[in-house]
C-alpha atoms as a PDB file:
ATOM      1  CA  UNK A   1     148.160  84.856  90.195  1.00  0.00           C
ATOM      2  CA  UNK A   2     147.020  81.248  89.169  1.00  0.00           C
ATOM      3  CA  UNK A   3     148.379  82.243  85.420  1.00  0.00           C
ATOM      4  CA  UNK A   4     151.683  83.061  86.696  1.00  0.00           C
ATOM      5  CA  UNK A   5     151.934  79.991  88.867  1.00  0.00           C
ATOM      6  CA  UNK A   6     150.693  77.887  86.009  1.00  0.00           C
ATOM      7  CA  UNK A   7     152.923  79.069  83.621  1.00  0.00           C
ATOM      8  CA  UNK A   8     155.665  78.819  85.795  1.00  0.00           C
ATOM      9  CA  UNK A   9     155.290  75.270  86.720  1.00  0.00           C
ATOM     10  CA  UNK A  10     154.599  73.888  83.112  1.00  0.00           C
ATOM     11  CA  UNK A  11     157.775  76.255  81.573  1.00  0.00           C
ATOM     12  CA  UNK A  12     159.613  74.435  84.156  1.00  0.00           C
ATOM     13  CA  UNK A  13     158.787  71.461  83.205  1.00  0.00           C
ATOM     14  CA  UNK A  14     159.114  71.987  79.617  1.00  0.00           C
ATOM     15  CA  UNK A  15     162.436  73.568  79.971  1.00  0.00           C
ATOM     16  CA  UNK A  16     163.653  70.766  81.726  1.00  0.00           C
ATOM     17  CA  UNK A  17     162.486  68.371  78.905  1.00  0.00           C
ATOM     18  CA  UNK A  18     164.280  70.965  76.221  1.00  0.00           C
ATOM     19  CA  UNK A  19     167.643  70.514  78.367  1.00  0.00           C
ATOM     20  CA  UNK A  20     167.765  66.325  78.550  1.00  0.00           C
ATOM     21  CA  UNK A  21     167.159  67.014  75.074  1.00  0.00           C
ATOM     22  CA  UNK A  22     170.279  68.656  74.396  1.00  0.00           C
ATOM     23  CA  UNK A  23     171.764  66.398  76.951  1.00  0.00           C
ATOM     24  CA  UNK A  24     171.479  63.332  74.021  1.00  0.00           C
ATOM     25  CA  UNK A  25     174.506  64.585  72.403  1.00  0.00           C
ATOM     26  CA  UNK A  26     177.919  66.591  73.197  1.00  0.00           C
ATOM     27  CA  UNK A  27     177.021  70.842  73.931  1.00  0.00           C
ATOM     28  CA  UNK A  28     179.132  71.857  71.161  1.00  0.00           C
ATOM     29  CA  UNK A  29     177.644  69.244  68.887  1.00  0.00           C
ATOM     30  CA  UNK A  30     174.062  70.209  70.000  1.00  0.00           C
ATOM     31  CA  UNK A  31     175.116  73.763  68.682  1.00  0.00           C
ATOM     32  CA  UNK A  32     176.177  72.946  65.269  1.00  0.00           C
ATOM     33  CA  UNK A  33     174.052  74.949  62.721  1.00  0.00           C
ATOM     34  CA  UNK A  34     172.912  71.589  60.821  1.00  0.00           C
ATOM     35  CA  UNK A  35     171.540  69.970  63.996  1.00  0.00           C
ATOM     36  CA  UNK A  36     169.795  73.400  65.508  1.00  0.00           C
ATOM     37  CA  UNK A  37     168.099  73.459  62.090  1.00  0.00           C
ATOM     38  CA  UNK A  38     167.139  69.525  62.352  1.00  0.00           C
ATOM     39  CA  UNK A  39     165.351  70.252  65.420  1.00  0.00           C
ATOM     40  CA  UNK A  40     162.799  72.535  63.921  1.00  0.00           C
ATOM     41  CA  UNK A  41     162.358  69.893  61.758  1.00  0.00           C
ATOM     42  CA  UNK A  42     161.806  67.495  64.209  1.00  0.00           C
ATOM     43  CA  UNK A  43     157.639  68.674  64.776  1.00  0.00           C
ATOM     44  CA  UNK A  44     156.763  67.639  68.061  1.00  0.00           C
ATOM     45  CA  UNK A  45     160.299  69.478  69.668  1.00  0.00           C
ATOM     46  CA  UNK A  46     159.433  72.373  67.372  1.00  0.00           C
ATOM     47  CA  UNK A  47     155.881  72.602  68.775  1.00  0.00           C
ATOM     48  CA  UNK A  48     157.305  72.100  72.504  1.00  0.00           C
ATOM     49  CA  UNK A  49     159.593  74.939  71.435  1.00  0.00           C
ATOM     50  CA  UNK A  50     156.380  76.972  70.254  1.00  0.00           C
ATOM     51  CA  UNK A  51     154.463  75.773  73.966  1.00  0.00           C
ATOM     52  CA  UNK A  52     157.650  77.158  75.773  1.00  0.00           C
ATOM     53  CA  UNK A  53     157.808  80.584  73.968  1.00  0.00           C
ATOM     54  CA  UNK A  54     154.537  81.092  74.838  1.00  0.00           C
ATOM     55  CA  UNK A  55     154.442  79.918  78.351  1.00  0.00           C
ATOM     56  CA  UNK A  56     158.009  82.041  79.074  1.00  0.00           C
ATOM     57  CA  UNK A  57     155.889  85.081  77.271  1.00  0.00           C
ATOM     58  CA  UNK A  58     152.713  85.058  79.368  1.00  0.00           C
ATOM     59  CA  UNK A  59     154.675  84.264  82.699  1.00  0.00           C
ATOM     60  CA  UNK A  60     157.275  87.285  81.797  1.00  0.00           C
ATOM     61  CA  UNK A  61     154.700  90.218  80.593  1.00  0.00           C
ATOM     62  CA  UNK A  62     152.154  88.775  83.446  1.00  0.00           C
ATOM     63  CA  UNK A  63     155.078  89.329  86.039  1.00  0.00           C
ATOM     64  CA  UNK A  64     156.136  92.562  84.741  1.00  0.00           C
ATOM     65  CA  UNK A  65     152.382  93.449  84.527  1.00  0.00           C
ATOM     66  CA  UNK A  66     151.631  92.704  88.373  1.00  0.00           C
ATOM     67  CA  UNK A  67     155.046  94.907  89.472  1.00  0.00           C
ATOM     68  CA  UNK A  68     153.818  98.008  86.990  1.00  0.00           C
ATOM     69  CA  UNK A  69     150.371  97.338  88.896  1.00  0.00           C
ATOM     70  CA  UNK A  70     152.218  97.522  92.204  1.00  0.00           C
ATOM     71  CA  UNK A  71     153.801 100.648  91.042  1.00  0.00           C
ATOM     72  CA  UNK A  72     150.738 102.953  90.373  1.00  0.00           C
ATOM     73  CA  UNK A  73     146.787 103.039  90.766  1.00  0.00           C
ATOM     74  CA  UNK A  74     143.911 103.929  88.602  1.00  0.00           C
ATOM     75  CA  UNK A  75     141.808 102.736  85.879  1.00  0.00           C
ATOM     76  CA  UNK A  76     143.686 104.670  83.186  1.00  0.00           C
ATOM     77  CA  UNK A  77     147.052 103.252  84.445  1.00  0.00           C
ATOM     78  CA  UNK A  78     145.778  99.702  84.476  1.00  0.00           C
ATOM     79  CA  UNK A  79     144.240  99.407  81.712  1.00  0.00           C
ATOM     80  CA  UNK A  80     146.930 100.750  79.601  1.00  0.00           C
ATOM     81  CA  UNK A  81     149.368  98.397  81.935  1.00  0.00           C
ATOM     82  CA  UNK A  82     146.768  95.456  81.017  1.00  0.00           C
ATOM     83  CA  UNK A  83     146.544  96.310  77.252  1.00  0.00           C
ATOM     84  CA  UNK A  84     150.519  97.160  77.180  1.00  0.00           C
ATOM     85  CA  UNK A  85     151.053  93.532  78.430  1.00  0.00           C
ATOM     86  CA  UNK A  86     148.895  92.034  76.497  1.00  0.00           C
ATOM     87  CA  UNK A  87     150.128  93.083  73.307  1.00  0.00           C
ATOM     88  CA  UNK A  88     153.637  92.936  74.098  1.00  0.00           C
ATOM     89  CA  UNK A  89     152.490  89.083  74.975  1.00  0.00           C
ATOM     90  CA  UNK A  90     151.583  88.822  71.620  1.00  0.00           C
ATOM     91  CA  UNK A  91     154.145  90.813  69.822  1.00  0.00           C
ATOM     92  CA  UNK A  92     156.752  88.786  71.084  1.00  0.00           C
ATOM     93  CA  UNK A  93     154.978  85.034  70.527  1.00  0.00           C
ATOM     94  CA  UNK A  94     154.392  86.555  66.712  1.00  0.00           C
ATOM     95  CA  UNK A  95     157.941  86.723  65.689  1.00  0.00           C
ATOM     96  CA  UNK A  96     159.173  83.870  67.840  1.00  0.00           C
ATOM     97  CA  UNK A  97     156.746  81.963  66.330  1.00  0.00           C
ATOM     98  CA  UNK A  98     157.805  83.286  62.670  1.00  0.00           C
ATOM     99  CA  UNK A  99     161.103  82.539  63.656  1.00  0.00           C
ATOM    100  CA  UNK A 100     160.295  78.853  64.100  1.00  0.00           C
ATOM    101  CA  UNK A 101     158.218  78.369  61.088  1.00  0.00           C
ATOM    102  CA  UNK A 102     161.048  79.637  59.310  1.00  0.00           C
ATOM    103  CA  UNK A 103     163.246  77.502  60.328  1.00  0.00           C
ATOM    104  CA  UNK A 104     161.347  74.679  60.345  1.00  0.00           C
ATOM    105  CA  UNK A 105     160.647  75.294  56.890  1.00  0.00           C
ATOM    106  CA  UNK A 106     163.944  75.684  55.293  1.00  0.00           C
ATOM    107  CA  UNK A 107     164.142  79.373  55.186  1.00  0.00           C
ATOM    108  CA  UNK A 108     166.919  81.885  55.849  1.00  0.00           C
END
């Protein structure tokens, strides 16, 4: 439970820092193609966007995890839940991450 509490406190956090980001300018400014692309240029808001997908990840699968656990008992069950999570976790990190090395590096 210390994961989930940890990654919910520093997402929070981070999220927070993500939206007074977005504050600096107008919303629909903030939106424009050429300044969402400008960001993931911008390295150290492209690697707090990489800390927040993975934070949001863990604390999502980890809380989905702990309900499936709730669910059903036995070793089979739970370690497939475990595994399941676990490489859902890192499914999902792998092509946000892509997504932002993408970006950040000019492709389409």
């Amino acid at each position: 439970m210390k994961i989930h509490y940890g990654t919910a406190l520093a997402a929070v956090a981070l999220v927070a820092v993500h939206i007074l980001f977005r504050m600096t300018q107008k919303f629909s400014d903030s939106l424009s193609y050429q300044n969402v692309i400008a960001n993931y240029h911008f390295l150290p808001y492209a690697l707090m966007l990489e800390v927040v997908l993975i934070l949001l990840s863990v604390h999502g699968f980890n809380g989905l995890r702990v309900i499936l656990l709730e669910l059903k008992q036995g070793v089979a069950y739970e370690r497939a839940i475990n595994y399941g999570s676990i490489a859902a976790t890192v499914a999902l990190v792998a092509y946000g991450s892509r997504t932002i090395l993408m970006a950040g590096m000019g492709m389409s």
